[in-house]
Protein backbone atom coordinates (compact mmCIF):
# COMPACT_ATOMS: atom_id res chain seq x y z
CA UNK A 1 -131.92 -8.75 -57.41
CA UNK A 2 -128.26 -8.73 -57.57
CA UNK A 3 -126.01 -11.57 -57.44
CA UNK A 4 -125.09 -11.72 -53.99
CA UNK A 5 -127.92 -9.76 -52.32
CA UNK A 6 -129.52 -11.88 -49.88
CA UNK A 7 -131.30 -8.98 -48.05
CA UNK A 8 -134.50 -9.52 -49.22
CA UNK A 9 -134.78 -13.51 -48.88
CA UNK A 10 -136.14 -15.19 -45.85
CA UNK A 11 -138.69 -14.54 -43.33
CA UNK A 12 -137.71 -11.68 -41.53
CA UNK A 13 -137.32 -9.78 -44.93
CA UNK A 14 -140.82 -11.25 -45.58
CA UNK A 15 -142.20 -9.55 -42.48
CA UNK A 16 -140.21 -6.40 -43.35
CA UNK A 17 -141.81 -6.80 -47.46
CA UNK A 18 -145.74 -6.92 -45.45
CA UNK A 19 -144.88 -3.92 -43.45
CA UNK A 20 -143.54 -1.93 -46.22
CA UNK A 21 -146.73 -3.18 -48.90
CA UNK A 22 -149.33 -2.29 -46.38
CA UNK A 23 -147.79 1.42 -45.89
CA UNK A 24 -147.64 1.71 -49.81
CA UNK A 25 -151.46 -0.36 -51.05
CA UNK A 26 -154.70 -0.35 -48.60
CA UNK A 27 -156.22 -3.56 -50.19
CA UNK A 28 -152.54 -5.22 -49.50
CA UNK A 29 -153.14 -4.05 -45.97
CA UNK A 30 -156.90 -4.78 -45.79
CA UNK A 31 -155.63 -9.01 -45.81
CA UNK A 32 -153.61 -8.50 -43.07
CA UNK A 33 -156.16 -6.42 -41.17
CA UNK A 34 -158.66 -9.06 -41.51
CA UNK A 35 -156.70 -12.30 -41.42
CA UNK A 36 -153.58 -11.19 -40.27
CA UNK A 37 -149.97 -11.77 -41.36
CA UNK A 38 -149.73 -15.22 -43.31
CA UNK A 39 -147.66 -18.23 -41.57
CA UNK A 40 -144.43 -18.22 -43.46
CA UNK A 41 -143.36 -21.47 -44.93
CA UNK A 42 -140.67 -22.63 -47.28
CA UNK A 43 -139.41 -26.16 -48.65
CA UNK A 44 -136.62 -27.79 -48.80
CA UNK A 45 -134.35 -26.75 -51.36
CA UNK A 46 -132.59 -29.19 -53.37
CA UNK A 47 -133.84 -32.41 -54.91
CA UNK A 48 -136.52 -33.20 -52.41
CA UNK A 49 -137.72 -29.97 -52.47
CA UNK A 50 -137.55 -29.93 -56.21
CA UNK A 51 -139.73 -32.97 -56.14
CA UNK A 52 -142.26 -31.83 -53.65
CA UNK A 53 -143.14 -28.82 -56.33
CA UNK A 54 -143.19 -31.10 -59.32
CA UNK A 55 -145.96 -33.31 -57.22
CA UNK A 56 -147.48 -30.37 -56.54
CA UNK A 57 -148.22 -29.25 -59.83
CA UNK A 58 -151.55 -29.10 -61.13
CA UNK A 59 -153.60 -30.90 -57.70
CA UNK A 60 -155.27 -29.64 -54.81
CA UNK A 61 -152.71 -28.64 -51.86
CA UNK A 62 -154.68 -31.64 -50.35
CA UNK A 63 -153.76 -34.01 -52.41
CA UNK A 64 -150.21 -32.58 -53.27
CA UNK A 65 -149.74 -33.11 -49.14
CA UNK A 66 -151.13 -37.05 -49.84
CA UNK A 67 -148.79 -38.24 -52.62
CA UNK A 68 -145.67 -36.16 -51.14
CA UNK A 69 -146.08 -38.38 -47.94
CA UNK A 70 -146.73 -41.70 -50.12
CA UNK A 71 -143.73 -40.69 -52.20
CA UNK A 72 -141.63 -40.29 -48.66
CA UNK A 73 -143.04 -43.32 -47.32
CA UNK A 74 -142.09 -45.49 -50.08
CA UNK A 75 -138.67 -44.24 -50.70
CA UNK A 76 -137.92 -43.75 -47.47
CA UNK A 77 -135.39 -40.94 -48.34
CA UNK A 78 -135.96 -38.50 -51.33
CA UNK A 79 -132.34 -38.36 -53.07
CA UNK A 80 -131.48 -38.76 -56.55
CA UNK A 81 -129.91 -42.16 -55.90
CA UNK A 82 -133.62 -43.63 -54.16
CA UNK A 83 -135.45 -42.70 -56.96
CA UNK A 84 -133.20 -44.14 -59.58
CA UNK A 85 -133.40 -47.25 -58.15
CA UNK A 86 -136.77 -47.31 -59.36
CA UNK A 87 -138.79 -46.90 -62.70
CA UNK A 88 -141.26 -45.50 -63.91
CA UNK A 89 -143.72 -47.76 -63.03
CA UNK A 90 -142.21 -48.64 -59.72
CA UNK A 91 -143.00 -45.08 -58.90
CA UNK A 92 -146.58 -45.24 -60.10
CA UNK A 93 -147.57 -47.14 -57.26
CA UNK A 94 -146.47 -44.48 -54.86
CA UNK A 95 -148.94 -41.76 -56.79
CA UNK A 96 -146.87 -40.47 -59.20
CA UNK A 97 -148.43 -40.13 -62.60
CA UNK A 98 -146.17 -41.80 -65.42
CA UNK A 99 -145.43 -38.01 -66.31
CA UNK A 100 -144.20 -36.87 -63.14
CA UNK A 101 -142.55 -39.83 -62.33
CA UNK A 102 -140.64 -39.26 -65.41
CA UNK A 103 -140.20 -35.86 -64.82
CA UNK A 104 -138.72 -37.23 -61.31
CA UNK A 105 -136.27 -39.67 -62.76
CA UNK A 106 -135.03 -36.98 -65.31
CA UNK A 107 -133.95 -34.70 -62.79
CA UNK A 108 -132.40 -37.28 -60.70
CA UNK A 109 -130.31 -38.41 -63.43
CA UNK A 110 -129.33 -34.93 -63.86
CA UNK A 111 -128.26 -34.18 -60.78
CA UNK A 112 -126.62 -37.40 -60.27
CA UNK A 113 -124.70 -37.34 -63.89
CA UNK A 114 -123.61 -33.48 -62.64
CA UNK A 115 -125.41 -31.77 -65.30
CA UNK A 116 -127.68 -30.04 -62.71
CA UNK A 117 -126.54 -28.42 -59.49
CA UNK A 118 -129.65 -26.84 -57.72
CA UNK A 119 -126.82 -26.18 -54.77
CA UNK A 120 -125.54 -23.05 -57.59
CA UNK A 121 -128.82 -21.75 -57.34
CA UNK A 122 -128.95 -19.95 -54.52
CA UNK A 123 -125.98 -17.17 -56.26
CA UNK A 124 -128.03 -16.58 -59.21
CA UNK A 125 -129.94 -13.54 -59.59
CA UNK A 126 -133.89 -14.52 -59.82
CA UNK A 127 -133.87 -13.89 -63.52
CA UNK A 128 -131.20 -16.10 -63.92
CA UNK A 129 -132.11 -18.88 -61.50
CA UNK A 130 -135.27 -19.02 -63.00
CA UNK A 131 -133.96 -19.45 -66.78
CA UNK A 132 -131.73 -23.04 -65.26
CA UNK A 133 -134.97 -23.94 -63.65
CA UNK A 134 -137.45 -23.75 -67.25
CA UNK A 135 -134.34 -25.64 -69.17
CA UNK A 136 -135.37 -28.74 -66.84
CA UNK A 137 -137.77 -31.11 -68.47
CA UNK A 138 -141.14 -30.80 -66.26
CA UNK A 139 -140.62 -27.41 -65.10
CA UNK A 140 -142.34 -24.45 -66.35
CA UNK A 141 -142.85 -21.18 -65.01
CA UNK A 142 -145.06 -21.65 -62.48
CA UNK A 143 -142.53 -24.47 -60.96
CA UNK A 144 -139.51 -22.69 -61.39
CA UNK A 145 -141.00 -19.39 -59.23
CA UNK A 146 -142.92 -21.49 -56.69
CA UNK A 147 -139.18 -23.19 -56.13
CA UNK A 148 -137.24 -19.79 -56.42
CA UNK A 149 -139.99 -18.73 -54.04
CA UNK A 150 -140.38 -21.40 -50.80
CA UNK A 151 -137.09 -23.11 -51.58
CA UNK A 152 -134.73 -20.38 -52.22
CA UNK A 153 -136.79 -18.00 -50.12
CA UNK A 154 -136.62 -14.94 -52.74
CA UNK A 155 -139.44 -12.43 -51.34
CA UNK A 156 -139.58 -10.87 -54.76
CA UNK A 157 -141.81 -13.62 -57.35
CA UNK A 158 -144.51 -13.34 -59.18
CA UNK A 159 -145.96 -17.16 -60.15
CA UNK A 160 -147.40 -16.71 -63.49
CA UNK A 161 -150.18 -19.20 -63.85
CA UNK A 162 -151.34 -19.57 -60.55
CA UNK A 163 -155.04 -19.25 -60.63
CA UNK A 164 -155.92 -18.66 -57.18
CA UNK A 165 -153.30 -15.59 -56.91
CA UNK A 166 -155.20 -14.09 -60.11
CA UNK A 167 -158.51 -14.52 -59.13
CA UNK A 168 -157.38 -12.88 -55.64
CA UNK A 169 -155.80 -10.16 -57.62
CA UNK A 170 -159.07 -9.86 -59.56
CA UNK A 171 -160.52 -9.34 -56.09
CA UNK A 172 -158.50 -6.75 -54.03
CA UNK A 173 -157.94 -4.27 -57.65
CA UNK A 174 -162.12 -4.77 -58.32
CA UNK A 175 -161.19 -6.01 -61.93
CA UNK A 176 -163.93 -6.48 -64.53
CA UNK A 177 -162.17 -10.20 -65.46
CA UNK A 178 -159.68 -12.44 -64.31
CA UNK A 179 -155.86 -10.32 -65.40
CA UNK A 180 -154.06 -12.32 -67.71
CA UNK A 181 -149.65 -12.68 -67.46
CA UNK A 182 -149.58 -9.07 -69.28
CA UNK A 183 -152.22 -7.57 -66.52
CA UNK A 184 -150.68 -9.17 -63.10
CA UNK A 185 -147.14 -8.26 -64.39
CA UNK A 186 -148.18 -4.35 -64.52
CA UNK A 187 -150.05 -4.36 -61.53
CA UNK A 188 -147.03 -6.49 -59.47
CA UNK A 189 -144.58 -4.08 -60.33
CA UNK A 190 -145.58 -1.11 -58.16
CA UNK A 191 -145.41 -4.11 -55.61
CA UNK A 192 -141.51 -4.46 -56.63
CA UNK A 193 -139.31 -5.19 -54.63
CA UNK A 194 -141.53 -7.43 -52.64
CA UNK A 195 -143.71 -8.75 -54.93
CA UNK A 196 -143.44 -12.37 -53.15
CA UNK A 197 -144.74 -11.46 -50.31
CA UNK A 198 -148.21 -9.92 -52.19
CA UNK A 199 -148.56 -13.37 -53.24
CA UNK A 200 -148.24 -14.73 -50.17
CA UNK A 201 -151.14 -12.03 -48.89
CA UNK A 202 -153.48 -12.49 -51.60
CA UNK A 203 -152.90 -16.75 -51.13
CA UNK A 204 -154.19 -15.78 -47.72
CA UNK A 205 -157.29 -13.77 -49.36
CA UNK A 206 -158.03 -16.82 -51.17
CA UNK A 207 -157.96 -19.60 -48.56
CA UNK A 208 -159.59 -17.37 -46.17
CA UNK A 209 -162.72 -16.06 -49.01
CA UNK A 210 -162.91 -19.56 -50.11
CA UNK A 211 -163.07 -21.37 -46.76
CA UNK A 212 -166.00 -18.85 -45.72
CA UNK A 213 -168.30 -19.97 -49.03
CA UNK A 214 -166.78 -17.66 -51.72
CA UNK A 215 -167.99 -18.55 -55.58
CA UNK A 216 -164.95 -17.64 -57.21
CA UNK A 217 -165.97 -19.26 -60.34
CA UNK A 218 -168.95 -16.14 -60.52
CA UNK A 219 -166.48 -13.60 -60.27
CA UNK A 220 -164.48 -15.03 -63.61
């Protein structure tokens, strides 16, 4: 993506992304077929949004939903300035781990001593973006695409190291084993320029397979 380009971010360039995927790969178009077009939702960018992903990292969606509304409740409002009025262990007691709420009070800092402007974002090309994201303490790759994707609404990221999307990949190419980075990169890129929205089709295959019994852990 070039700097600039916004054609390909939000929701109707989502819908336009499915249309074009399902034309070019049947298994793409299968999901929709069966389960129809996923719901398209986004965070908030910026520090709260920010925050929401770093809470998100590593727990059920369920749970992610819990602590995100414990974290609201007890700050009231999610800015850099609420959370620095706390600590670490202050934070705790909302559902924060110790990590995360460092992680939390890092980027706060950050943002408040102007070292970090998630605002300059949104004029970065993904590559780019992405590389100011990883330099932040507590953000790896996964949390750096998941925010480039639902905050920044860019339709074309792959999240590395999301489970669920590989299995789902595993699922739709009939793969003998789970594709590692190497694999889902090769197969995303005949899914280029829209490679955003696969994920959000194959997240759809995997709620939808799992909610009707699937063992994904057998097909590993």
């Amino acid at each position: 993506m070039r700097k600039g380009n916004t054609n390909s971010h939000g929701e109707q360039a989502f819908r336009r992304g499915v249309q074009e995927l399902c034309e070019r790969h049947a298994p793409l178009a299968g999901i929709v077929a069966r389960h129809g077009i996923p719901e398209y939702w986004h965070r908030e960018p910026g520090f709260a949004g920010m925050l929401n992903i770093i809470i998100s990292q590593q727990v059920s969606n369920q749970a992610a939903r819990s602590i995100n509304e414990r974290v609201r409740t007890f700050l009231g409002e999610i800015t850099p300035d609420t959370v620095l009025q706390h600590d670490v262990e202050a934070l705790r007691t909302a559902g924060l781990t110790r990590q995360k709420a460092g992680y939390c009070l890092g980027i706060a800092e950050q943002i408040r001593s102007g070292t970090l402007d998630l605002d300059a974002l949104e004029s970065l090309p993904d590559e780019d973006a992405r590389a100011v994201l990883m330099n932040i303490r507590g953000v790896g790759r996964w949390t750096a695409d998941i925010y480039l994707m639902f905050a920044l609404q860019r339709n074309d990221i792959w999240p590395l190291g999301d489970l669920a999307l590989a299995r789902a990949m595993q699922d739709i190419e009939q793969l003998p084993v789970t594709p590692d980075a190497t694999a889902q990169n090769r197969i995303a890129q005949s899914w280029q320029p829209w490679r955003g929205c696969a994920a959000r089709l194959l997240w759809r295959h995997y709620v939808e397979e799992t909610a009707q019994g699937r063992n994904w852990q057998a097909s590993a």
